[in-house]
Protein backbone atom coordinates (compact mmCIF):
# COMPACT_ATOMS: atom_id res chain seq x y z
CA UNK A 1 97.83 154.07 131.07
CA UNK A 2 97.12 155.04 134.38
CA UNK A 3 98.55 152.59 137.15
CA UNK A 4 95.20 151.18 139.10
CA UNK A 5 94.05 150.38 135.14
CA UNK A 6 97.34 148.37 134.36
CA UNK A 7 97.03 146.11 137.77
CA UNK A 8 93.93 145.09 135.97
CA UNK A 9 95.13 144.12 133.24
CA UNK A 10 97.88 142.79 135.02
CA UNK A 11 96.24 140.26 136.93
CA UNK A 12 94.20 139.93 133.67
CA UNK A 13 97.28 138.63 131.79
CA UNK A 14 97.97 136.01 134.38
CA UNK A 15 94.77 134.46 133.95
CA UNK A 16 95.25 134.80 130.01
CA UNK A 17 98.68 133.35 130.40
CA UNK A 18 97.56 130.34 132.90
CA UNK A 19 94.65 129.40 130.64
CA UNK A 20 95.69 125.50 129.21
CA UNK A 21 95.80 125.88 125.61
CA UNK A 22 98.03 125.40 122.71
CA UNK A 23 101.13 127.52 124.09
CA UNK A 24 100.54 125.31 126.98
CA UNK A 25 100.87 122.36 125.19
CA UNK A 26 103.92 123.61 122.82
CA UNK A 27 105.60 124.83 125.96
CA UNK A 28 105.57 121.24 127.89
CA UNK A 29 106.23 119.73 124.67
CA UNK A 30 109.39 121.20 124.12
CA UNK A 31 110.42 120.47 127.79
CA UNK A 32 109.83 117.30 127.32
CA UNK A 33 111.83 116.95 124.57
CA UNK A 34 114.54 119.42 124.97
CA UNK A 35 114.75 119.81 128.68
CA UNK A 36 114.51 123.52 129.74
CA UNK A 37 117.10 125.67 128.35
CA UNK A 38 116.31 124.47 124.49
CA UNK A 39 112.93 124.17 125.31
CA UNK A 40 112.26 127.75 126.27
CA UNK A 41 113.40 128.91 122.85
CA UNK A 42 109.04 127.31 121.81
CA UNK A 43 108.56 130.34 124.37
CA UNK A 44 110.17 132.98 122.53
CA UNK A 45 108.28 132.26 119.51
CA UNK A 46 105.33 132.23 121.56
CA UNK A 47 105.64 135.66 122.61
CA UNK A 48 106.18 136.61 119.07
CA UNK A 49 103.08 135.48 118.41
CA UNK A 50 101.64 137.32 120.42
CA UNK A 51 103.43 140.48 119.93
CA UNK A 52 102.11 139.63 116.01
CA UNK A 53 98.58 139.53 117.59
CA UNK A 54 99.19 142.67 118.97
CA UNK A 55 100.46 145.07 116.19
CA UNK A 56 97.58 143.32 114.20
CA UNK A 57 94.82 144.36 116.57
CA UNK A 58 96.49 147.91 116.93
CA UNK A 59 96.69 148.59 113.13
CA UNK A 60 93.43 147.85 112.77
CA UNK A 61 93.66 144.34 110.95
CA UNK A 62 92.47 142.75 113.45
CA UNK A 63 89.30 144.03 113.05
CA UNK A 64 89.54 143.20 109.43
CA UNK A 65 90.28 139.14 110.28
CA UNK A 66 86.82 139.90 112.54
CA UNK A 67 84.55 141.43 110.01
CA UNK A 68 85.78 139.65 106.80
CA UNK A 69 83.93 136.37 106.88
CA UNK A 70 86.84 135.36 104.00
CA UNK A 71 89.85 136.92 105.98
CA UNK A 72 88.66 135.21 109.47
CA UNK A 73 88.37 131.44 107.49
CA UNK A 74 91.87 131.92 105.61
CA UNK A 75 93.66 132.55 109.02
CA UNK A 76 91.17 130.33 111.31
CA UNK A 77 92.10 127.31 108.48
CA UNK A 78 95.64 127.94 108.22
CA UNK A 79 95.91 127.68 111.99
CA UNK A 80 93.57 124.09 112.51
CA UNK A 81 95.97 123.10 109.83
CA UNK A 82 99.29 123.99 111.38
CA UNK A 83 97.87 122.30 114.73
CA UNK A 84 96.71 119.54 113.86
CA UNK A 85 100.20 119.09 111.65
CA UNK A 86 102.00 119.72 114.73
CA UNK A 87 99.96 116.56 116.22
CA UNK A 88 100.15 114.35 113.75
CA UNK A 89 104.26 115.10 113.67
CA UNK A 90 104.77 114.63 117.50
CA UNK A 91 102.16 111.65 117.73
CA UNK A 92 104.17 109.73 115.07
CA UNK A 93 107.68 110.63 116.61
CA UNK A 94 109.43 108.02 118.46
CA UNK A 95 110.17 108.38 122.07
CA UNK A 96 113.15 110.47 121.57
CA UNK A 97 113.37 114.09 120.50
CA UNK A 98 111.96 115.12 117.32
CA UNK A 99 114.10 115.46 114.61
CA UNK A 100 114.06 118.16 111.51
CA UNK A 101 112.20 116.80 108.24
CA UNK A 102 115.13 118.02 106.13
CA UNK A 103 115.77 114.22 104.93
CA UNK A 104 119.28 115.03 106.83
CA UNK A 105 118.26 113.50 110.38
CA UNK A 106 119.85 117.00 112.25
CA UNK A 107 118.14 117.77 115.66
CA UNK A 108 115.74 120.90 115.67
CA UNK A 109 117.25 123.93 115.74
CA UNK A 110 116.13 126.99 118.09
CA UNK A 111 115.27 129.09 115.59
CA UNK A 112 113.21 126.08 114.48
CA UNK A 113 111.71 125.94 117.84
CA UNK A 114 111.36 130.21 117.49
CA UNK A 115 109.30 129.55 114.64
CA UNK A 116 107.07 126.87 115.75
CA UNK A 117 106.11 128.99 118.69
CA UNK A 118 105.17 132.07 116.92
CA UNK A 119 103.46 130.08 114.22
CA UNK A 120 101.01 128.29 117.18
CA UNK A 121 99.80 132.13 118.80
CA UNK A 122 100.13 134.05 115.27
CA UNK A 123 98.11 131.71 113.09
CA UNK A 124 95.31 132.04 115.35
CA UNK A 125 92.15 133.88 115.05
CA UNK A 126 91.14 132.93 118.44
CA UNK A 127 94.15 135.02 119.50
CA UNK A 128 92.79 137.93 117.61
CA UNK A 129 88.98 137.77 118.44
CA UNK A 130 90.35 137.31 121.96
CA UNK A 131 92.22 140.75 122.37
CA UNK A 132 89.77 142.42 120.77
CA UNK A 133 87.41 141.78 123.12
CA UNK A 134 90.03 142.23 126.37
CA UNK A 135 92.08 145.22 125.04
CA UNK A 136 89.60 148.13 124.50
CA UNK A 137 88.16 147.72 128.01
CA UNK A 138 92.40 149.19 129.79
CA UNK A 139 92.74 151.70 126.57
CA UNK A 140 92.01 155.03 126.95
CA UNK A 141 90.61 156.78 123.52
CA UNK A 142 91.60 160.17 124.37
CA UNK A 143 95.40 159.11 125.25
CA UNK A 144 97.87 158.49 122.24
CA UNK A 145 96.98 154.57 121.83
CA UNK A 146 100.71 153.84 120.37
CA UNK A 147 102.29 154.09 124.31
CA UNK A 148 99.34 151.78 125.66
CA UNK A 149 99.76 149.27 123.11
CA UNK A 150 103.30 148.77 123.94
CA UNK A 151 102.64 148.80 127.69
CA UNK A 152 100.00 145.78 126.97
CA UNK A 153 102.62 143.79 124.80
CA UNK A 154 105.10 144.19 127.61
CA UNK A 155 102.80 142.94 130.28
CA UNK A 156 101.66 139.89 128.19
CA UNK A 157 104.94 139.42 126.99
CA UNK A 158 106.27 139.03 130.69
CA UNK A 159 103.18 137.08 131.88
CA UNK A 160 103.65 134.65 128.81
CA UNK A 161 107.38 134.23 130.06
CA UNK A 162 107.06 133.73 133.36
CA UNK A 163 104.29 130.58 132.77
CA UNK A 164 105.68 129.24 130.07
CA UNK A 165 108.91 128.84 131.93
CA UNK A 166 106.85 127.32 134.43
CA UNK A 167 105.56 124.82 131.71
CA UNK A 168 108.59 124.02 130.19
CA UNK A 169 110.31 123.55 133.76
CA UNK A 170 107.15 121.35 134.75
CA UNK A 171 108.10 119.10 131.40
CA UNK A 172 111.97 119.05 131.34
CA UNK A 173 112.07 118.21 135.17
CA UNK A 174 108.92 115.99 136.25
CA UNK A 175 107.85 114.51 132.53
CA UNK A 176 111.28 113.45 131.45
CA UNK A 177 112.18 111.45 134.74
CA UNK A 178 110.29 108.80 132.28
CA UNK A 179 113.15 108.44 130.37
CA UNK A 180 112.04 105.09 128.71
CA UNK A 181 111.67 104.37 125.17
CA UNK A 182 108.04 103.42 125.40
CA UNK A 183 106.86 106.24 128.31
CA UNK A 184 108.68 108.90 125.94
CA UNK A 185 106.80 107.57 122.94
CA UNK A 186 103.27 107.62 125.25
CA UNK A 187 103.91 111.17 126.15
CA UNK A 188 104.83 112.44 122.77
CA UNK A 189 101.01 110.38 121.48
CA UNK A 190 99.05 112.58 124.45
CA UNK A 191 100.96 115.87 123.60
CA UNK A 192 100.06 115.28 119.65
CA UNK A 193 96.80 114.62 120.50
CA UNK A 194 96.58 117.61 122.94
CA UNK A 195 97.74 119.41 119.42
CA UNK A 196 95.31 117.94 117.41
CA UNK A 197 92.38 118.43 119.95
CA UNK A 198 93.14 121.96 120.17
CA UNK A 199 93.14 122.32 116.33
CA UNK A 200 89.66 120.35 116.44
CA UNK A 201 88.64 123.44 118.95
CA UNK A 202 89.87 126.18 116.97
CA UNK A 203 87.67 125.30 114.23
CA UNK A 204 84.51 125.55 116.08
CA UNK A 205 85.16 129.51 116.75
CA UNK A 206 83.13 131.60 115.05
CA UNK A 207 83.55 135.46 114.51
CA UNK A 208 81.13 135.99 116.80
């Protein structure tokens, strides 16, 4: 990839990054929650996710999830479902952190938080219909694609880490100065229905 086409897609990748949505939401969240440094672990899955968008769209499968009216529903369901789950969990939490539903009362684990994040960006056909549209415009077609691909999931990768932090930061530092029962409790109700709205979203998109 030649370097005046990656500072497009470089600046490209901030705006994809900065654009409020449901890593956006899972990022303060988990701030919120679990201040910064547990927090950031929602980020990590998040870039999975995306990295999981990626390989899909490279391999081809992506394009599958597009043209299969049946492949594009399972995923696009499965994903309103996992949102709006996540909403309905954090809008009925109490204004503490949210605990594990293992029936043993244990705080969330990281990897717990790992595989939240990746679930949000890798369940989601939005996601995929997304990079197919963005990618093919910086790939070259007469350059091995394999090199390009992986310079693309680096660049989003850092982009998505760099904002997310900020997210998370923006939660842990400014949102939990509320440290009351009740304002926790409010806060967890608009970030569940934040979830829930952007489940409510996702299943308006269309293949098209």
């Amino acid at each position: 990839m030649e370097l005046s086409v990656w500072l497009q897609f470089f600046a490209a990748s901030w705006a994809i990054s900065l654009s409020p949505g449901a890593g956006a939401i899972a990022a303060m969240s988990s701030g919120l929650n679990y201040g910064f440094r547990r927090g950031y672990f929602t980020t990590l899955g998040l870039i999975l996710g995306i990295l999981t968008q990626i390989v899909l769209v490279g391999v081809g499968l992506g394009a599958l999830i597009k043209a299969s009216e049946q492949a594009f529903l399972l995923v696009k369901w499965v994903g309103v479902a996992y949102l709006i789950y996540l909403g309905v969990q954090q809008w009925r939490s109490p204004g503490k952190p949210l605990v594990a539903q293992t029936g043993e009362n244990k705080p969330v684990t990281r990897w717990q938080l790992v595989r939240r994040g990746w679930g949000i960006n890798a369940v989601n056909p939005k996601g995929t219909v997304f990079l197919l549209a963005i990618v093919p415009q910086f790939l070259d077609v007469n350059q091995h694609l394999a090199p390009q691909y992986a310079v693309i999931a680096a660049t989003l990768s850092f982009t998505d880490a760099v904002v997310m932090a900020g997210y998370t930061a923006l939660a842990a530092r400014v949102l939990s100065a509320l440290r009351s029962e009740s304002h926790l409790k409010m806060l967890n109700r608009v970030f569940g229905s934040l979830f829930i709205a952007a489940g409510t979203l996702l299943a308006t998109i269309k293949r098209t």
